[in-house]
N, C-alpha and C. Protein backbone atom coordinates (compact mmCIF):
# COMPACT_ATOMS: atom_id res chain seq x y z
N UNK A 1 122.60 121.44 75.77
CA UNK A 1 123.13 120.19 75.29
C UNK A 1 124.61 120.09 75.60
N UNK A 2 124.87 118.75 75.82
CA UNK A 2 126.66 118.55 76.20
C UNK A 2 127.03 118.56 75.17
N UNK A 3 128.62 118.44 75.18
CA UNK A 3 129.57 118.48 73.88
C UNK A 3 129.30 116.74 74.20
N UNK A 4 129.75 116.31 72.54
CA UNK A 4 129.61 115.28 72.22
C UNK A 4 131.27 114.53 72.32
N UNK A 5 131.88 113.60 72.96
CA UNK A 5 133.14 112.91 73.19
C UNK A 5 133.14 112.50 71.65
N UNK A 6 134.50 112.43 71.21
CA UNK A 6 135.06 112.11 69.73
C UNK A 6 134.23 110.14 69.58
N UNK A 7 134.36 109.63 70.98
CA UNK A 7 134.06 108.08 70.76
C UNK A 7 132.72 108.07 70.74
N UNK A 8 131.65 108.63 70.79
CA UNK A 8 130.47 108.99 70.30
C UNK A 8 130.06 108.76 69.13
N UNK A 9 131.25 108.97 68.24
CA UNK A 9 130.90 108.92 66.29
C UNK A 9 130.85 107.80 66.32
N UNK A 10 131.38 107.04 67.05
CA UNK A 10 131.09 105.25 66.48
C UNK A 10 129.69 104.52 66.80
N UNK A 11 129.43 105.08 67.65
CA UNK A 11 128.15 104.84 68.28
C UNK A 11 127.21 103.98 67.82
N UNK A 12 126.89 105.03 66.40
CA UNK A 12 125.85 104.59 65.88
C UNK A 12 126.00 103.58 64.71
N UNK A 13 127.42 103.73 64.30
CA UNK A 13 127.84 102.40 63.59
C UNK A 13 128.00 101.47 64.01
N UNK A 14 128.00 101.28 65.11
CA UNK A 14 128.31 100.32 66.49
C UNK A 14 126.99 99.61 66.36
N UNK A 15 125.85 100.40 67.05
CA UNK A 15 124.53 100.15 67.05
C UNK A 15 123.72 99.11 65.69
N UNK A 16 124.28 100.11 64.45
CA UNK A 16 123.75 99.57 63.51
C UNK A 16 123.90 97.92 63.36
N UNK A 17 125.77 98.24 63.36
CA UNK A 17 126.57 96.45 63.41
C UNK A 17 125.49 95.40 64.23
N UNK A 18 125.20 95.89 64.92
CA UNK A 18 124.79 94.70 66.48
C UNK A 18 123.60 94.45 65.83
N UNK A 19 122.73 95.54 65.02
CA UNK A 19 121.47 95.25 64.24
C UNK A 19 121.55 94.43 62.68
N UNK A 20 122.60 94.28 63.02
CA UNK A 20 123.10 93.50 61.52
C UNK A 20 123.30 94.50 60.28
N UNK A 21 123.50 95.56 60.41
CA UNK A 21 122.97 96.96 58.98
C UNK A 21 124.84 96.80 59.23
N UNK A 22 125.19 96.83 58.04
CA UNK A 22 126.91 96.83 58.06
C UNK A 22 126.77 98.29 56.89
N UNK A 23 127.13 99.66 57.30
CA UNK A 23 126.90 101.00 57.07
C UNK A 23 128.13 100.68 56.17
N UNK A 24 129.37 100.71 56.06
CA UNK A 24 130.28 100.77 54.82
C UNK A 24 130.19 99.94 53.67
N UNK A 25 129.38 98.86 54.29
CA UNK A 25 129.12 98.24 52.48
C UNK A 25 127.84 98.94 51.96
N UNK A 26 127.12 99.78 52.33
CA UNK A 26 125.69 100.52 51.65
C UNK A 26 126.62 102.27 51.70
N UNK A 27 127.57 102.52 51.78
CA UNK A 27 127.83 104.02 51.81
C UNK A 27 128.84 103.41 50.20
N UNK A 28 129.69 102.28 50.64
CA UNK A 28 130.62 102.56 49.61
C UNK A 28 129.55 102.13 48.08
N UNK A 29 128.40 100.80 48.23
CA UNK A 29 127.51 101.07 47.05
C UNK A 29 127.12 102.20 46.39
N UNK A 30 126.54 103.32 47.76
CA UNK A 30 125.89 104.59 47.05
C UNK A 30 127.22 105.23 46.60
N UNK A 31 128.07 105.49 47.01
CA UNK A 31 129.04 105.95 45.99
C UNK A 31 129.63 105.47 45.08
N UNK A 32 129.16 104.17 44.18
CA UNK A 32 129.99 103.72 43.33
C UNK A 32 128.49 103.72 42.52
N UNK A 33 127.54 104.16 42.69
CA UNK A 33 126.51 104.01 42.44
C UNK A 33 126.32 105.86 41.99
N UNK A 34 127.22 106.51 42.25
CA UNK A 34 126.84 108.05 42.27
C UNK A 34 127.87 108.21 41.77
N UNK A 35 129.20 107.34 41.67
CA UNK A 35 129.82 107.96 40.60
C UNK A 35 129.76 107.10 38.98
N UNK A 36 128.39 106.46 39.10
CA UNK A 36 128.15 105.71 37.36
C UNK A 36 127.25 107.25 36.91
N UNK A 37 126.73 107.87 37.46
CA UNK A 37 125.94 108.89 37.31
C UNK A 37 126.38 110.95 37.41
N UNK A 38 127.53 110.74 37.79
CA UNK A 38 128.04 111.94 37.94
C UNK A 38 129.45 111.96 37.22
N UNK A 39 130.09 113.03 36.33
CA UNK A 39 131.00 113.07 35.83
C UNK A 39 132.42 113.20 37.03
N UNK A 40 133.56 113.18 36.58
CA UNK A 40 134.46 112.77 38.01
C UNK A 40 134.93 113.75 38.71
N UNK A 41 135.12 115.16 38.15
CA UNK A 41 135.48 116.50 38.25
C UNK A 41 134.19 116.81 39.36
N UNK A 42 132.65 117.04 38.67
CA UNK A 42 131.60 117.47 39.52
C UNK A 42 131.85 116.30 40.83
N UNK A 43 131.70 114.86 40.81
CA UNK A 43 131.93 114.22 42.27
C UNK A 43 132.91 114.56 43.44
N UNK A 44 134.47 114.67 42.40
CA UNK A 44 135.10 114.90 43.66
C UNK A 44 134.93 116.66 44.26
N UNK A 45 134.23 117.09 43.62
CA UNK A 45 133.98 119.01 44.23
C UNK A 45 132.97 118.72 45.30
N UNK A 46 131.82 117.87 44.87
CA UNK A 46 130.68 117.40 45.83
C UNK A 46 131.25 117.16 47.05
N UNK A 47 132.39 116.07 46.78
CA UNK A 47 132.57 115.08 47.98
C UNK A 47 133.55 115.50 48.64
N UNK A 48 134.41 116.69 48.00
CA UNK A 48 135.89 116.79 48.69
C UNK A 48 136.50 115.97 48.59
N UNK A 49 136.62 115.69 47.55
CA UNK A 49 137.64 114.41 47.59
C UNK A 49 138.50 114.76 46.48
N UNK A 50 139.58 114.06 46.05
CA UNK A 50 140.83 114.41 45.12
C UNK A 50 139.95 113.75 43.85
N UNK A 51 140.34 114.72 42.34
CA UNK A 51 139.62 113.71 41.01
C UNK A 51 140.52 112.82 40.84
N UNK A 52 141.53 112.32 41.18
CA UNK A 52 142.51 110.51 40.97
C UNK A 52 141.01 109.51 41.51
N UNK A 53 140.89 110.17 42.98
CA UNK A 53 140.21 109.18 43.11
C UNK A 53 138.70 108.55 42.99
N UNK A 54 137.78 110.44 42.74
CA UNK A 54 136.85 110.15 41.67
C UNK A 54 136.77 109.12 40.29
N UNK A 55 137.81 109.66 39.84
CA UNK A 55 138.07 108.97 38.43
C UNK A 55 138.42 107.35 38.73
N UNK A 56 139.13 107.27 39.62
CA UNK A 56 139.56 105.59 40.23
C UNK A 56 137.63 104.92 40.42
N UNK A 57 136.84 105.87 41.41
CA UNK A 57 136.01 105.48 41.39
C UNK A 57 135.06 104.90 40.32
N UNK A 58 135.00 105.71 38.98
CA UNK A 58 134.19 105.22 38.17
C UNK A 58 134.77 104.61 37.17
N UNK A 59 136.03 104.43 37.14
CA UNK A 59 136.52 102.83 36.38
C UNK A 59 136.34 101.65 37.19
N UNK A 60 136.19 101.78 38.42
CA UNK A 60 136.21 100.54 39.07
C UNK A 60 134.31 100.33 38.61
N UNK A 61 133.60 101.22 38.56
CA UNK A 61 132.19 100.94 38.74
C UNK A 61 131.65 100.90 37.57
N UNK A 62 132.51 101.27 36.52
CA UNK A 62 132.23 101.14 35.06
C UNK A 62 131.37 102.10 34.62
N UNK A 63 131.75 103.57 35.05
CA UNK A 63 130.98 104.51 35.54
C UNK A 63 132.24 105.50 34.12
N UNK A 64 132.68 105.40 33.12
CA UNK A 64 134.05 105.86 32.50
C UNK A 64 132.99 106.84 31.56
N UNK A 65 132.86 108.14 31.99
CA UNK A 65 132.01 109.12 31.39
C UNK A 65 132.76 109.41 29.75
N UNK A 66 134.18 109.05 29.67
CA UNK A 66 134.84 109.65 28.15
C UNK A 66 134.43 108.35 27.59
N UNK A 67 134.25 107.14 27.68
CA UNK A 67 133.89 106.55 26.87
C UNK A 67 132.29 106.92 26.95
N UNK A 68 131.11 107.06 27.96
CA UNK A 68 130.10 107.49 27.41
C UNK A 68 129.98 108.81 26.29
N UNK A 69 130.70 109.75 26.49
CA UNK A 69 130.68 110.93 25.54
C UNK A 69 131.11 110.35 24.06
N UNK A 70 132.12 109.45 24.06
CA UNK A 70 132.47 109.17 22.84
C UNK A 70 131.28 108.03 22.16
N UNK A 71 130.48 107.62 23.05
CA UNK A 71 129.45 106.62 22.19
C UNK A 71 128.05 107.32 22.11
N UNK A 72 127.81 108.81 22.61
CA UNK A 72 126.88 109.49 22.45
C UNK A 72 127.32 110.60 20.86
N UNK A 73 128.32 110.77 20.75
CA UNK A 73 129.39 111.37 19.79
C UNK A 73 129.31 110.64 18.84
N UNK A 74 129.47 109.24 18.68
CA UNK A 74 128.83 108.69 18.03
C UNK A 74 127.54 108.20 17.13
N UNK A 75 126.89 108.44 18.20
CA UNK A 75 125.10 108.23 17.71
C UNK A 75 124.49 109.08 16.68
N UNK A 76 125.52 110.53 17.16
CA UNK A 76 124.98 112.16 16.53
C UNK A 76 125.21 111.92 15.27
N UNK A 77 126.58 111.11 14.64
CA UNK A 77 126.95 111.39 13.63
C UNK A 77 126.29 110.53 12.67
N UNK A 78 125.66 109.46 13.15
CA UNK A 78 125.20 108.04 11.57
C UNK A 78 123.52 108.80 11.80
C-alpha cells in the first residue's frame, strides 16, 4: 500500500459534501449529545481534549452534571 498525501484527509469529507451528508454538523451533534451523558472530567480524558472545554461543552448542551447530582441529592433526602 502507498503512503497516503496529507490532502487525502479531505477526501472523504469532500465526497460526503457533494452527497449532501455535511459531517461537522452530525460529529458536533454526537458530541453535544455525548457530553449530556458523560460527566466532563471522563469526556475530556476520552477525547483529549482540555476539561474548560468539556465543561463549555455541556453547558452549552444543557448537559451541567453538578446540577444533575444536586437534584438526584435531592430526591434521596424527602
Amino acid at each position: 500500500m502507498g503512503r497516503r498525501h496529507p490532502d487525502d484527509a479531505q477526501a472523504p469529507t469532500e465526497r460526503l459534501r457533494q452527497l449532501g451528508i455535511h459531517s461537522g454538523r452530525a460529529r458536533s451533534t454526537a458530541l453535544f449529545a455525548l457530553s449530556t451523558e458523560l460527566p466532563a472530567a471522563l469526556l475530556a480524558r476520552m477525547l483529549g481534549i482540555h476539561i474548560a472545554v468539556a465543561v463549555a461543552w455541556q453547558r452549552a448542551s444543557a448537559g451541567d452534571w453538578t446540577t444533575y447530582a444536586a437534584e438526584i441529592s435531592r430526591r434521596n433526602n424527602t
